[in-house]
N, C-alpha and C. Protein backbone atom coordinates (compact mmCIF):
# COMPACT_ATOMS: atom_id res chain seq x y z
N UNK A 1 -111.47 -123.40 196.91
CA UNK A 1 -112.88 -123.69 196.94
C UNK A 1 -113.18 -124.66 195.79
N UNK A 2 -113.66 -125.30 196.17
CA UNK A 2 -114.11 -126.71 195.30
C UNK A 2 -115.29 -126.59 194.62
N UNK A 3 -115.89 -127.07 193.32
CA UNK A 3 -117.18 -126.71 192.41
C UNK A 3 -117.86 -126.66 193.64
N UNK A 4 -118.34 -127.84 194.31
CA UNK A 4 -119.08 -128.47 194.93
C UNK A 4 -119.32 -127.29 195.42
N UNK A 5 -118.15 -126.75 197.03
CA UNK A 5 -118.71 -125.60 197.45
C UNK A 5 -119.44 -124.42 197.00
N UNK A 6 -118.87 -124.26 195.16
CA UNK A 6 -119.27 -122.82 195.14
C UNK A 6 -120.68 -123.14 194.79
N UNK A 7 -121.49 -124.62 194.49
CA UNK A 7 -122.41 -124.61 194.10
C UNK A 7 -123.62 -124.60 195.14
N UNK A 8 -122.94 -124.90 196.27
CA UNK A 8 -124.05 -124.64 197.45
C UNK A 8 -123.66 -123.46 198.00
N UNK A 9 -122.81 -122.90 197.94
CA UNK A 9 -122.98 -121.12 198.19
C UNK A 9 -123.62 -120.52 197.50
N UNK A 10 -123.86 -120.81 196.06
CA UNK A 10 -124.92 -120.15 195.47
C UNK A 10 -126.38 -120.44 195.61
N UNK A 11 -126.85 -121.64 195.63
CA UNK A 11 -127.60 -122.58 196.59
C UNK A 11 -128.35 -121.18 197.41
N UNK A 12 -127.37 -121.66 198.45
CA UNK A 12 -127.61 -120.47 199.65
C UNK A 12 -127.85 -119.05 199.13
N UNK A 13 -127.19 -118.85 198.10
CA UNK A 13 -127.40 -116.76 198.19
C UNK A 13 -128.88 -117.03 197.42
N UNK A 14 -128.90 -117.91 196.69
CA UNK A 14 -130.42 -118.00 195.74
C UNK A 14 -131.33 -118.00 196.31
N UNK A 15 -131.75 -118.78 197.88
CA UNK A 15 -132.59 -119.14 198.66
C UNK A 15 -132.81 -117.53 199.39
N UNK A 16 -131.69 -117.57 199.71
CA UNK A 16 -131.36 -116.35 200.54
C UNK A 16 -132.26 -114.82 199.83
N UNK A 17 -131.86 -114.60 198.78
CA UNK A 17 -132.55 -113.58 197.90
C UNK A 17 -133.73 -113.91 197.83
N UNK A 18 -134.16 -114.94 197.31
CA UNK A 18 -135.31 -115.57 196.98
C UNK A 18 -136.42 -115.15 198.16
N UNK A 19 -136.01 -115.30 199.72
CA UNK A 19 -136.91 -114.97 200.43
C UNK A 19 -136.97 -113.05 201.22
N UNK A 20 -135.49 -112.68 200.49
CA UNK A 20 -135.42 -111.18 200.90
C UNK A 20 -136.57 -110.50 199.94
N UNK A 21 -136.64 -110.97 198.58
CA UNK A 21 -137.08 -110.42 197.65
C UNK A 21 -138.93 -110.61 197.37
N UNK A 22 -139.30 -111.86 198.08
CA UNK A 22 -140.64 -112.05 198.46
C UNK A 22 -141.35 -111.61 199.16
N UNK A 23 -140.47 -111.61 200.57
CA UNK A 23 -141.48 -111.54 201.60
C UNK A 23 -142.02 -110.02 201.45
N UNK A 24 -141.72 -108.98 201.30
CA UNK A 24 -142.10 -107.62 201.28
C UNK A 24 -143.09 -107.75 200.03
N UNK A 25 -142.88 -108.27 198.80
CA UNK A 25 -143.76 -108.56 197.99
C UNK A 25 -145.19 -109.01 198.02
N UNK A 26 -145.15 -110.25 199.52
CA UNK A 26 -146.07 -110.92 199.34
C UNK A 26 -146.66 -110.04 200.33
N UNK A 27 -146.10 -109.06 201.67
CA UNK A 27 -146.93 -108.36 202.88
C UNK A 27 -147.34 -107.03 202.19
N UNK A 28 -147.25 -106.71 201.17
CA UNK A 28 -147.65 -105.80 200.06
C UNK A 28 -148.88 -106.50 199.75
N UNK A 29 -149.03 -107.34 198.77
CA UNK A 29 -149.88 -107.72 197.95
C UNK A 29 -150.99 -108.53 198.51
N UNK A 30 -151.16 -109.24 199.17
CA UNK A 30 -151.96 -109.86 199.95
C UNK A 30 -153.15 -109.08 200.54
N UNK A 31 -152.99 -108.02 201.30
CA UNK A 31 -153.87 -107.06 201.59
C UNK A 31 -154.89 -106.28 200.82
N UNK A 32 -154.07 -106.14 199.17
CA UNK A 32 -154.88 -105.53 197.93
C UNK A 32 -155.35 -106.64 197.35
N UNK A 33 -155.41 -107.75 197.70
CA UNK A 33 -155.86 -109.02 196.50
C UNK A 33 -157.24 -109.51 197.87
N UNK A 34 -157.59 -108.63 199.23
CA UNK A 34 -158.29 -109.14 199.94
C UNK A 34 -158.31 -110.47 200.70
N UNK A 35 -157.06 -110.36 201.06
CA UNK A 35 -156.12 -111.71 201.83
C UNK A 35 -155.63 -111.52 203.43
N UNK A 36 -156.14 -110.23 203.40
CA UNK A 36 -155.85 -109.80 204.80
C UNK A 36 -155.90 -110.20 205.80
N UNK A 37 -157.14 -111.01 206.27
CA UNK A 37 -157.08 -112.20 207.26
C UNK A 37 -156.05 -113.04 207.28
N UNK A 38 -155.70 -113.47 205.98
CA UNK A 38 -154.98 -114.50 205.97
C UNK A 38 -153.34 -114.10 206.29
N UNK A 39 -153.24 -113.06 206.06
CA UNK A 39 -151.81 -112.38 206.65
C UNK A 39 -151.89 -112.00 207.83
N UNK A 40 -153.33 -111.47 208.43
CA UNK A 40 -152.96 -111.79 209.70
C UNK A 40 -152.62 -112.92 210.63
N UNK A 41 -152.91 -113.80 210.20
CA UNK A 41 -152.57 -114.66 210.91
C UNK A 41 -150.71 -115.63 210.45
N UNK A 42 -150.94 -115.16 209.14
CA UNK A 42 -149.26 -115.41 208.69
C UNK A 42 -148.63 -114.18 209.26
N UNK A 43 -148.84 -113.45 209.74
CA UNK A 43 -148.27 -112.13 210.17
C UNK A 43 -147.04 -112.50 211.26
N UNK A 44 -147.06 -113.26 211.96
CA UNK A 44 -146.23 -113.38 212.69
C UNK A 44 -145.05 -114.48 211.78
N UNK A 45 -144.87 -114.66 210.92
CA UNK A 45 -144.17 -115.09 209.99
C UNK A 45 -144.03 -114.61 208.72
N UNK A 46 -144.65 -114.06 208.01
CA UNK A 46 -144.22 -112.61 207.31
C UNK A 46 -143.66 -111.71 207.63
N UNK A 47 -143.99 -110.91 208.46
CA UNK A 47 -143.74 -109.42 209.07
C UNK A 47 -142.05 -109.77 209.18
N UNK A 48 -141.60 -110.70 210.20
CA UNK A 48 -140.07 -110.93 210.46
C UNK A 48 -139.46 -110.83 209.55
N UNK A 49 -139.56 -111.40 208.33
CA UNK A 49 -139.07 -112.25 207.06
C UNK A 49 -138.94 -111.10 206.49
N UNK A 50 -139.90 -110.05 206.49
CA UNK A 50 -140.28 -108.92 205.92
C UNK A 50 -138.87 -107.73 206.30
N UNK A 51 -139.02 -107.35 207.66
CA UNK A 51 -137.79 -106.68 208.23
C UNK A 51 -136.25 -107.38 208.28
N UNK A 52 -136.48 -108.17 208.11
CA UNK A 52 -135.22 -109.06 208.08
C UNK A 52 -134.40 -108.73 206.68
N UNK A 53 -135.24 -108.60 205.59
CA UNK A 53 -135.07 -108.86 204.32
C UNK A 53 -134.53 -107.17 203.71
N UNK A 54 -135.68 -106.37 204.84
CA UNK A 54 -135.51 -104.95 203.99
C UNK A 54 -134.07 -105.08 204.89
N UNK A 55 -133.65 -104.96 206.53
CA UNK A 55 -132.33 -104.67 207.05
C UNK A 55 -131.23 -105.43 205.81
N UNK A 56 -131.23 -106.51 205.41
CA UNK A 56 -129.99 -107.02 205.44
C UNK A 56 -129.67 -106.21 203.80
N UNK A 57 -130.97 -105.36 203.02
CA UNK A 57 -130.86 -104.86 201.94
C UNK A 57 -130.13 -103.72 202.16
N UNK A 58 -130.75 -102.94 204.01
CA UNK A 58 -130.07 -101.59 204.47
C UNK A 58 -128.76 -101.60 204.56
C-alpha cells in the first residue's frame, strides 16, 4: 500500500465517521432547537443517514 492509498483510505473512514457520527446528532437536536419543520422535510435524508450510521455502529 502506497502513502497515497493510505491517505485516501483515511480520507474515506474520516468522511465516513464524520457522517455516522452527525446524522443522529443532528435528528436529535433539530427538533429541541425548534427546527422541526425543517427536518421534516430533510427527513427523508436524515432519517436514512441516521439508521445507516446507528447499523453500521451495530
Amino acid at each position: 500500500m502506497t502513502d497515497r492509498t493510505a491517505i485516501r483510505a483515511g480520507v474515506a473512514g474520516a468522511v465516513l465517521v464524520a457522517i455516522c457520527c452527525a446524522a443522529p446528532l443532528v435528528a436529535l437536536s433539530l427538533p429541541l432547537a425548534g427546527l422541526g419543520v425543517w427536518l421534516a422535510g430533510a427527513g427523508l435524508v436524515v432519517l436514512p443517514l441516521m439508521a445507516t450510521g446507528l447499523g453500521l455502529v451495530a
